[in-house]
Protein backbone atom coordinates (compact mmCIF):
# COMPACT_ATOMS: atom_id res chain seq x y z
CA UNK A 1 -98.87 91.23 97.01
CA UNK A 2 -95.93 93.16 95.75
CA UNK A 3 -92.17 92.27 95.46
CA UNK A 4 -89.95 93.91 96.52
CA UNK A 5 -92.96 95.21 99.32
CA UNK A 6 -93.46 98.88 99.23
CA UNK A 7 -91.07 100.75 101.51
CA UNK A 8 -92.73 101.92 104.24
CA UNK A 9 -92.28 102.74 107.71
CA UNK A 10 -94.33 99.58 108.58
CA UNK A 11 -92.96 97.43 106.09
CA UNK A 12 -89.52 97.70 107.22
CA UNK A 13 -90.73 97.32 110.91
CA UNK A 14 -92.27 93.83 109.74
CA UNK A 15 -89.13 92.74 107.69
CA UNK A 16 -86.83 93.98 110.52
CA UNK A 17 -89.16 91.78 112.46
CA UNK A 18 -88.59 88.71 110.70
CA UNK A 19 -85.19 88.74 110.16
CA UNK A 20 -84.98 88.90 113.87
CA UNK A 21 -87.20 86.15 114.49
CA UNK A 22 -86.75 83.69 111.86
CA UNK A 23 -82.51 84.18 112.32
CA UNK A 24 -83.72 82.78 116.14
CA UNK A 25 -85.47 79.95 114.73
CA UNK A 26 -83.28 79.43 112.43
CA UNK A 27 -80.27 78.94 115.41
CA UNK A 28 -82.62 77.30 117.17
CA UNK A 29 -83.51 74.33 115.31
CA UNK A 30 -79.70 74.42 113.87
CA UNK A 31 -78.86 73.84 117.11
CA UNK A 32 -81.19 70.81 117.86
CA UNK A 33 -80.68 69.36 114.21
CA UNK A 34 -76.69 69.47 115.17
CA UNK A 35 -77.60 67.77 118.73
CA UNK A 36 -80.17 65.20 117.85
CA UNK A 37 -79.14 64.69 113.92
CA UNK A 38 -83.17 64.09 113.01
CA UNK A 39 -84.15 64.83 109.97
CA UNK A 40 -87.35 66.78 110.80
CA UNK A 41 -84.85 69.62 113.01
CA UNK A 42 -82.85 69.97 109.49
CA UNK A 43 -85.78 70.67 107.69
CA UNK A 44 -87.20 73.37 109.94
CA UNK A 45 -83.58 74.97 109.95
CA UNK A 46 -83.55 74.97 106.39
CA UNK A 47 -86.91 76.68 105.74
CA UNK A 48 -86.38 79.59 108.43
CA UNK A 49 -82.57 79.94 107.10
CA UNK A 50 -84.60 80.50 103.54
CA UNK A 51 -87.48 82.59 104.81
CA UNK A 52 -84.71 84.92 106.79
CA UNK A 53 -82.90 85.07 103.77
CA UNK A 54 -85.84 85.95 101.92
CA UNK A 55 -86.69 88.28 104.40
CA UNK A 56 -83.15 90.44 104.31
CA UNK A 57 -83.46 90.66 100.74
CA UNK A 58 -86.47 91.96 100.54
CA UNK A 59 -84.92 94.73 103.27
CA UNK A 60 -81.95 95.59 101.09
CA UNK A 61 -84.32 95.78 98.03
CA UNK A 62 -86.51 97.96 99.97
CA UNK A 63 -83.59 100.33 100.77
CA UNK A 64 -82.74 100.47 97.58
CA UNK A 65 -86.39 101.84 96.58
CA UNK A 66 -85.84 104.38 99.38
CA UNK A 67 -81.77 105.90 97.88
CA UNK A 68 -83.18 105.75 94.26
CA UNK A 69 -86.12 107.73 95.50
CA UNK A 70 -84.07 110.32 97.83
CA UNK A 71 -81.78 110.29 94.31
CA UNK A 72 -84.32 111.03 91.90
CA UNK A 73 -85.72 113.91 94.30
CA UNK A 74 -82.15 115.46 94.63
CA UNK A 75 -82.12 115.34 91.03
CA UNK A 76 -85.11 116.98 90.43
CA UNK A 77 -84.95 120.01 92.40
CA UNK A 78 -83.93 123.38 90.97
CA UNK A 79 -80.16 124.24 91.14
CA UNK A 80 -79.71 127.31 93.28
């Protein structure tokens, strides 16, 4: 296991995915914790808020991998 993951096609497909679908459980149980006030709602809210936080950073670190890269092969190519 790598951090930041790799950038690759299906790496971003799977942190796109994530975001998606943690940030839904992540309303959801925010939601229900609001409603009901139990603790054990809170809890799950607070986890998924954290793992789709986790998850988006690990999307804008992968971009950043991909502009350094497209950068340093601009760079490197002869001047014409």
């Amino acid at each position: 296991m790598t951090w930041p993951p790799r950038d690759t096609d299906r790496n971003r497909f799977l942190g796109r995915l994530q975001v998606v679908l943690y940030g839904f459980v992540s309303v959801y149980f925010g939601l229900f914790a609001l409603k009901t006030g139990a603790p054990l709602p809170w809890t799950v809210f607070t986890l998924a808020l954290a793992a789709t936080l986790v998850a988006a950073v690990a999307l804008l670190m992968m971009r950043a991998q991909r502009q350094a890269a497209a950068q340093n092969e601009n760079e490197q190519q002869p001047a014409r």
